[in-house]
N, C-alpha and C. Protein backbone atom coordinates (compact mmCIF):
# COMPACT_ATOMS: atom_id res chain seq x y z
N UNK A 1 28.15 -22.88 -5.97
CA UNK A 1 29.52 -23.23 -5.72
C UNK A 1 30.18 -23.56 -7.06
N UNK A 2 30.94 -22.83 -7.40
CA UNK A 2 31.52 -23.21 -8.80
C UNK A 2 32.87 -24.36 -9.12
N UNK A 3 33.22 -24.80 -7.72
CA UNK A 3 34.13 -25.70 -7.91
C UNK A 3 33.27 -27.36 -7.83
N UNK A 4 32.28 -27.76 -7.73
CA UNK A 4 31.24 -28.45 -7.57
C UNK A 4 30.93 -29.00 -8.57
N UNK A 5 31.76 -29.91 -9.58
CA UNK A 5 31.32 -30.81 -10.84
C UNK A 5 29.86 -31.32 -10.77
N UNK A 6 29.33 -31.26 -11.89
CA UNK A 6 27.81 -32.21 -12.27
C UNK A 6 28.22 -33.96 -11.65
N UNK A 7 29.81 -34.34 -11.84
CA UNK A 7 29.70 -35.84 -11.30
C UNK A 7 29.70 -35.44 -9.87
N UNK A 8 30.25 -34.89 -9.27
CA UNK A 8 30.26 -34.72 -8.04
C UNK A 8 28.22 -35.15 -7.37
N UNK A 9 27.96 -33.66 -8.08
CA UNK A 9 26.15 -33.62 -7.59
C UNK A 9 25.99 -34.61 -8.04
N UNK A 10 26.12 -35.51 -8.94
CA UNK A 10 25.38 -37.24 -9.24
C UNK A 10 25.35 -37.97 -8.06
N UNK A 11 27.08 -37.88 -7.24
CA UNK A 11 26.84 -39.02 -6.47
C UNK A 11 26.14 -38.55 -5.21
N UNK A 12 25.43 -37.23 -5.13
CA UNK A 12 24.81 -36.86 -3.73
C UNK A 12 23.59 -37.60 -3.88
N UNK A 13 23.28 -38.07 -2.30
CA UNK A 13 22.01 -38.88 -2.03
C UNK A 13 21.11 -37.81 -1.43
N UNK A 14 19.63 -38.05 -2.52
CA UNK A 14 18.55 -37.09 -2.09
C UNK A 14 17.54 -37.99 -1.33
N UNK A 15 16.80 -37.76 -0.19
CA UNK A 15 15.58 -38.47 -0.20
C UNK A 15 14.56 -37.97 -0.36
N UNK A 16 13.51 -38.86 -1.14
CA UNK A 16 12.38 -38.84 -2.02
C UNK A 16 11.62 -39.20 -0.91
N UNK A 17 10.01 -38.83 -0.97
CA UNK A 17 9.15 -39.77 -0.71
C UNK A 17 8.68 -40.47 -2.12
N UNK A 18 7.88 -41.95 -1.61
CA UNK A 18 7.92 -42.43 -2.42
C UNK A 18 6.43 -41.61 -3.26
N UNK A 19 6.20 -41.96 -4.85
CA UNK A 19 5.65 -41.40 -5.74
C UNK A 19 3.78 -41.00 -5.45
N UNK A 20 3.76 -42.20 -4.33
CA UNK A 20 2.12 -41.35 -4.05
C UNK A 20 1.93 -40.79 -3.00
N UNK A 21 3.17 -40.66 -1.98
CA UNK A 21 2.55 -39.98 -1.35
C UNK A 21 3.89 -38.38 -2.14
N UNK A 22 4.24 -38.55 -3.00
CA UNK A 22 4.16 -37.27 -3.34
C UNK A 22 2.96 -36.40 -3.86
N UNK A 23 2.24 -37.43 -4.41
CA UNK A 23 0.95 -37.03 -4.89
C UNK A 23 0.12 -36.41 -4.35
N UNK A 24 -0.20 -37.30 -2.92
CA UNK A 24 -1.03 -36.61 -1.90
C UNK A 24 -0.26 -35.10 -1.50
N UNK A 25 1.12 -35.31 -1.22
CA UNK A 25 1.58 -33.35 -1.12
C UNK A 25 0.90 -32.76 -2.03
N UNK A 26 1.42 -32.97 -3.17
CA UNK A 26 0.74 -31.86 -4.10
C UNK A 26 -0.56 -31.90 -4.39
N UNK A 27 -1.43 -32.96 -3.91
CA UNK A 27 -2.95 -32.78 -4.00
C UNK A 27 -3.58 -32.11 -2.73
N UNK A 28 -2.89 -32.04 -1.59
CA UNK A 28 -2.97 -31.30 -0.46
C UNK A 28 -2.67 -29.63 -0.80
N UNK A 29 -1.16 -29.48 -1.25
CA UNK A 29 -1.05 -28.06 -1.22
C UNK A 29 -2.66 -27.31 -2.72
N UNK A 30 -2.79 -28.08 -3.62
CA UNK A 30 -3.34 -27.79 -4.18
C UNK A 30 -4.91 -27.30 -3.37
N UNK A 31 -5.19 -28.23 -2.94
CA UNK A 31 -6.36 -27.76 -1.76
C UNK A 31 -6.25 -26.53 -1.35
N UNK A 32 -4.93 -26.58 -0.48
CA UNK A 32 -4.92 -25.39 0.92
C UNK A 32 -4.63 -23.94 -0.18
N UNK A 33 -4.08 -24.25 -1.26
CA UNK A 33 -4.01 -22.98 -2.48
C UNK A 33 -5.28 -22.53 -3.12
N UNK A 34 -6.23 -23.12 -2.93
CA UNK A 34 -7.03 -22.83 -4.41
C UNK A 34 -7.87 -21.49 -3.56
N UNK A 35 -8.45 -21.70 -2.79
CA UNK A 35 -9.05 -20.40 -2.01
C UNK A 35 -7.96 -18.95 -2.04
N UNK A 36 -6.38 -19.50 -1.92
CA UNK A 36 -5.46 -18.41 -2.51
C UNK A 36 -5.65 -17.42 -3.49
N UNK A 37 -5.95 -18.56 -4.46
CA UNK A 37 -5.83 -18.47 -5.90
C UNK A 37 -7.39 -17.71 -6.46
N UNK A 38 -8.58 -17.93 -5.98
CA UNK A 38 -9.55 -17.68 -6.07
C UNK A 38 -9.91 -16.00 -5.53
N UNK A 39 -9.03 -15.61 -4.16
CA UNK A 39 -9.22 -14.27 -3.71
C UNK A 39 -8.15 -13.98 -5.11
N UNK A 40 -7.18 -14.09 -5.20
CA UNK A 40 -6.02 -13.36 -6.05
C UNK A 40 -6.79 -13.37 -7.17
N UNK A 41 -7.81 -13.93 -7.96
CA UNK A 41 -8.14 -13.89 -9.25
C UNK A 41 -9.39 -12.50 -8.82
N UNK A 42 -10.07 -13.09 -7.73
CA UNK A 42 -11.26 -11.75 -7.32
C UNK A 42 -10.91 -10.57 -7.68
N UNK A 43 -9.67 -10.29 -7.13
CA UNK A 43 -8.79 -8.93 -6.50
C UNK A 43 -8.27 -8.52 -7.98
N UNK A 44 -7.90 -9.33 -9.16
CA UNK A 44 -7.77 -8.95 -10.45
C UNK A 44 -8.72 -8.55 -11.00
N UNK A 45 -10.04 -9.31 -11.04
CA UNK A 45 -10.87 -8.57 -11.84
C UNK A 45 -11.29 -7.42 -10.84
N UNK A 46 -11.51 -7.29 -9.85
CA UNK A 46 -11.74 -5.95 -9.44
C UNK A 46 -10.67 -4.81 -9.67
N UNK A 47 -9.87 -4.85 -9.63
CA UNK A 47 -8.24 -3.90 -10.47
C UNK A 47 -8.73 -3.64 -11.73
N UNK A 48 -9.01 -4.52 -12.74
CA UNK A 48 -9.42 -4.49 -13.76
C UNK A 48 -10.94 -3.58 -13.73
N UNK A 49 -11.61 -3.63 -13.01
CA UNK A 49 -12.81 -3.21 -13.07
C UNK A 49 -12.49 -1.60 -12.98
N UNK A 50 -11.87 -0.97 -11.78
CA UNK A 50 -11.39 0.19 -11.13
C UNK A 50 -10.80 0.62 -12.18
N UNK A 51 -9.75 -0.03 -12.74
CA UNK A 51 -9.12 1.01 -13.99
C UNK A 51 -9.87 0.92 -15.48
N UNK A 52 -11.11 0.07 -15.69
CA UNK A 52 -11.91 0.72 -16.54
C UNK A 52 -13.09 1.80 -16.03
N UNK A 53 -12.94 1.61 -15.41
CA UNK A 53 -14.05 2.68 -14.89
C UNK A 53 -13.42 4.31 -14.69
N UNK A 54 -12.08 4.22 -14.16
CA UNK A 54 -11.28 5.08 -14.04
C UNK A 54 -11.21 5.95 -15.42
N UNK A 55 -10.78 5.22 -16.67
CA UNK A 55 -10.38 5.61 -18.03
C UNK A 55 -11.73 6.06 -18.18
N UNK A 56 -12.93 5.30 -17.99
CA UNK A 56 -14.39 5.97 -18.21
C UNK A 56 -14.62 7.09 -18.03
N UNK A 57 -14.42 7.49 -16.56
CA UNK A 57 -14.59 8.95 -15.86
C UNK A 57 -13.51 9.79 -16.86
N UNK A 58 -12.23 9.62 -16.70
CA UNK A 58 -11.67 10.41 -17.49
C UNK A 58 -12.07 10.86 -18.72
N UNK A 59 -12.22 9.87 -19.73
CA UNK A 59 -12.98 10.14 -20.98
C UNK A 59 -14.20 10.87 -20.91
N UNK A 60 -14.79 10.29 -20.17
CA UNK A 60 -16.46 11.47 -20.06
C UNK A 60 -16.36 12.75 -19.62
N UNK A 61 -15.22 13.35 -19.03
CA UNK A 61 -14.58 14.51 -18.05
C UNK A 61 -14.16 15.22 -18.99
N UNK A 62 -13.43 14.61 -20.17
CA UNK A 62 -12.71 15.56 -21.07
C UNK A 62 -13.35 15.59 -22.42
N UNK A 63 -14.67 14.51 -22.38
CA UNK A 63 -14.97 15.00 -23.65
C UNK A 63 -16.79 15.85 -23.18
N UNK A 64 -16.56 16.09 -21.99
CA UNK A 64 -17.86 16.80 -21.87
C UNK A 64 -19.24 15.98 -21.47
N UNK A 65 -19.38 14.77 -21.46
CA UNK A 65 -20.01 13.78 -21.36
C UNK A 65 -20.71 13.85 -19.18
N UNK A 66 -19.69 14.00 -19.14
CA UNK A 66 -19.89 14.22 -17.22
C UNK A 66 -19.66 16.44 -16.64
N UNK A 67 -20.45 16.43 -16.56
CA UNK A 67 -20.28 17.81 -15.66
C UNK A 67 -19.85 17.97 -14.33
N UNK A 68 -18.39 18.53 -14.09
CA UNK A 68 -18.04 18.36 -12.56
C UNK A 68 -17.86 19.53 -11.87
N UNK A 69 -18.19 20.83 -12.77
CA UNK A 69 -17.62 22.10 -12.44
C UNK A 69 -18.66 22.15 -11.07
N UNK A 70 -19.73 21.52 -10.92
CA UNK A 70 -20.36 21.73 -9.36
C UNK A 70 -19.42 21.21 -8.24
N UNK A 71 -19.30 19.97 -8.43
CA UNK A 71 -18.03 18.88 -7.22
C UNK A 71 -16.70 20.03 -7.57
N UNK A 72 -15.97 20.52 -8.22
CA UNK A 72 -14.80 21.06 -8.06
C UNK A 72 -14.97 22.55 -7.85
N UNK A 73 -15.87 22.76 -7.46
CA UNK A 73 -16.27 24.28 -7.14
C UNK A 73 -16.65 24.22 -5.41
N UNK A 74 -16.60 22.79 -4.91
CA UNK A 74 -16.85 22.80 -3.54
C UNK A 74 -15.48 21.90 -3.27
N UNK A 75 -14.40 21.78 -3.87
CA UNK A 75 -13.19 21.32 -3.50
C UNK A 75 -12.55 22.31 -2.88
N UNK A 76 -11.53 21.94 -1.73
CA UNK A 76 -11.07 23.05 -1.10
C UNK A 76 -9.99 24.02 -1.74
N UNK A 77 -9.56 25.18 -1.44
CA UNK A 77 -8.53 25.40 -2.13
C UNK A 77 -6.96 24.60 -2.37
N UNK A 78 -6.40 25.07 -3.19
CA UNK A 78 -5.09 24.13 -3.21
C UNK A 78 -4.39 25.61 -2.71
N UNK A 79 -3.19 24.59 -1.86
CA UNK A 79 -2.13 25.68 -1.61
C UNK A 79 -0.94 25.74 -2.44
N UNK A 80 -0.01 26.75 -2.81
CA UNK A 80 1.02 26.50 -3.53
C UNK A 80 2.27 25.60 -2.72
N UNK A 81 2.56 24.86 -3.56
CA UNK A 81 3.36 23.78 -3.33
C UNK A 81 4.90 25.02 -2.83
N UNK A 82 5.33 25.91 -3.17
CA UNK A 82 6.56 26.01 -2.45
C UNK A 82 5.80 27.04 -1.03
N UNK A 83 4.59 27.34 -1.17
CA UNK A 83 3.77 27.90 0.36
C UNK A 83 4.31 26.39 1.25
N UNK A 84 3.66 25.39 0.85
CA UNK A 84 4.06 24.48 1.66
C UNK A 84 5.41 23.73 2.38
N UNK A 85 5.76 23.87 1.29
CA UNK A 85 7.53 23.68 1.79
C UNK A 85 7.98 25.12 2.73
N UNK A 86 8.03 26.19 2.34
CA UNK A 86 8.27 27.23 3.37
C UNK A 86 7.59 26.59 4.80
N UNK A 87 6.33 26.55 4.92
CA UNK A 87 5.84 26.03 6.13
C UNK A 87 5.87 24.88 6.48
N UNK A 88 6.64 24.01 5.99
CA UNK A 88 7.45 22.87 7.09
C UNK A 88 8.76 23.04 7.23
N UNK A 89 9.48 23.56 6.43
CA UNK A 89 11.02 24.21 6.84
C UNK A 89 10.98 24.59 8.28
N UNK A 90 9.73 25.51 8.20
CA UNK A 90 9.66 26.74 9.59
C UNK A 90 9.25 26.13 10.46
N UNK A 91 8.18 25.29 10.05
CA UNK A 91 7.79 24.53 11.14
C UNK A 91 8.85 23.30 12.04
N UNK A 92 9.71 22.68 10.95
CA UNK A 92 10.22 21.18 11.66
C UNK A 92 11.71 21.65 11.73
N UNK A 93 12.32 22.95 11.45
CA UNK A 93 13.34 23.29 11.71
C UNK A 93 14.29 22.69 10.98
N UNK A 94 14.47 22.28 10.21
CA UNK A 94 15.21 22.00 8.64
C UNK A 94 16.90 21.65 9.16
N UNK A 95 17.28 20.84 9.67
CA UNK A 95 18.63 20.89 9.78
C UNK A 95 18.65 20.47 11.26
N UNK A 96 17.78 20.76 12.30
CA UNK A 96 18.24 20.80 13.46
C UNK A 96 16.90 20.00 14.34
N UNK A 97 18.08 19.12 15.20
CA UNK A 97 16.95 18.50 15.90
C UNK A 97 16.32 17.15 15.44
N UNK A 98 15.82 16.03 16.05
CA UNK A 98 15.29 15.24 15.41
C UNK A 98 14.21 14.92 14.69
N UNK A 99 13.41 15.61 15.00
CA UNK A 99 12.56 15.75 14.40
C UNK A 99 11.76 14.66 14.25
N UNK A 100 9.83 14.65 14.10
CA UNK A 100 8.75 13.90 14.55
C UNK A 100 8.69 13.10 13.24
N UNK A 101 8.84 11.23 13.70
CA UNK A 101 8.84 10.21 12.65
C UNK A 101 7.65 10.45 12.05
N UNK A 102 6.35 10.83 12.11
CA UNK A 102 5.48 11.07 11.73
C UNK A 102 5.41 12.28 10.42
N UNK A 103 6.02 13.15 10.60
CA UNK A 103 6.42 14.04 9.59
C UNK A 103 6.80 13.50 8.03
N UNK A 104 6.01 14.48 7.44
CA UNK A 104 6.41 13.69 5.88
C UNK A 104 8.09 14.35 5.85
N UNK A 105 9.07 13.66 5.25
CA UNK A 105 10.54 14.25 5.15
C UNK A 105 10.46 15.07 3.69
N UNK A 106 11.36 15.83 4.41
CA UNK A 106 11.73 17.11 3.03
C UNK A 106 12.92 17.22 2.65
N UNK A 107 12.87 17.14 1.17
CA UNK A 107 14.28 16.72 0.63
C UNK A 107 14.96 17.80 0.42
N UNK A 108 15.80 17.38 0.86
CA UNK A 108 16.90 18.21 0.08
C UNK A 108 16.97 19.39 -1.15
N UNK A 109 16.95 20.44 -1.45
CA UNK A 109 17.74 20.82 -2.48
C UNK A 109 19.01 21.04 -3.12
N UNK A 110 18.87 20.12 -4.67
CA UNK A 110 20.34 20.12 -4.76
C UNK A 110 21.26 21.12 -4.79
């Protein structure tokens, strides 16, 4: 509120609890947090773990270190990306109809 002077907010009355049992709040929430705080730190170093390991694979992939031409020789084919767009145009009828929420949406061309 910008018409709201600093003397104004002086003379508003706040109530406090008094100083220990603020203490106990914050020695309470501190409790019911720390198991929070303990998964959220887990869940970091595992992030951390995944994207060194990630940069690992990569590095060993491109400098020859890992052989994958067996695993990507039993990957399925890829289809061409505008094959695919033709066949949901045709399929979900592009313009007309409501069409199934489940469907990935297809944008527009500008």
């Amino acid at each position: 509120m910008p018409k709201i002077s600093q003397q104004r907010m002086r003379a508003w009355r706040i109530a406090l609890p008094p100083l220990p049992e603020q203490t106990a709040i914050v020695r309470f929430l501190d409790e019911q947090t720390a198991s929070l705080d303990r998964a959220a730190q887990a869940a970091r170093r595992e992030i951390d773990l995944l994207e060194e390991l990630r940069t690992r694979l990569i590095a060993d992939v491109v400098t020859g270190k890992l052989d994958v031409r067996e695993v990507a020789a039993r990957l399925p084919e890829e289809e061409d990306e505008s094959e695919l767009l033709d066949e949901l145009e045709a399929g979900a009828g592009v313009g007309g109809g409501a069409g199934d929420l489940d469907e990935t949406p297809v944008e527009a061309e500008a």
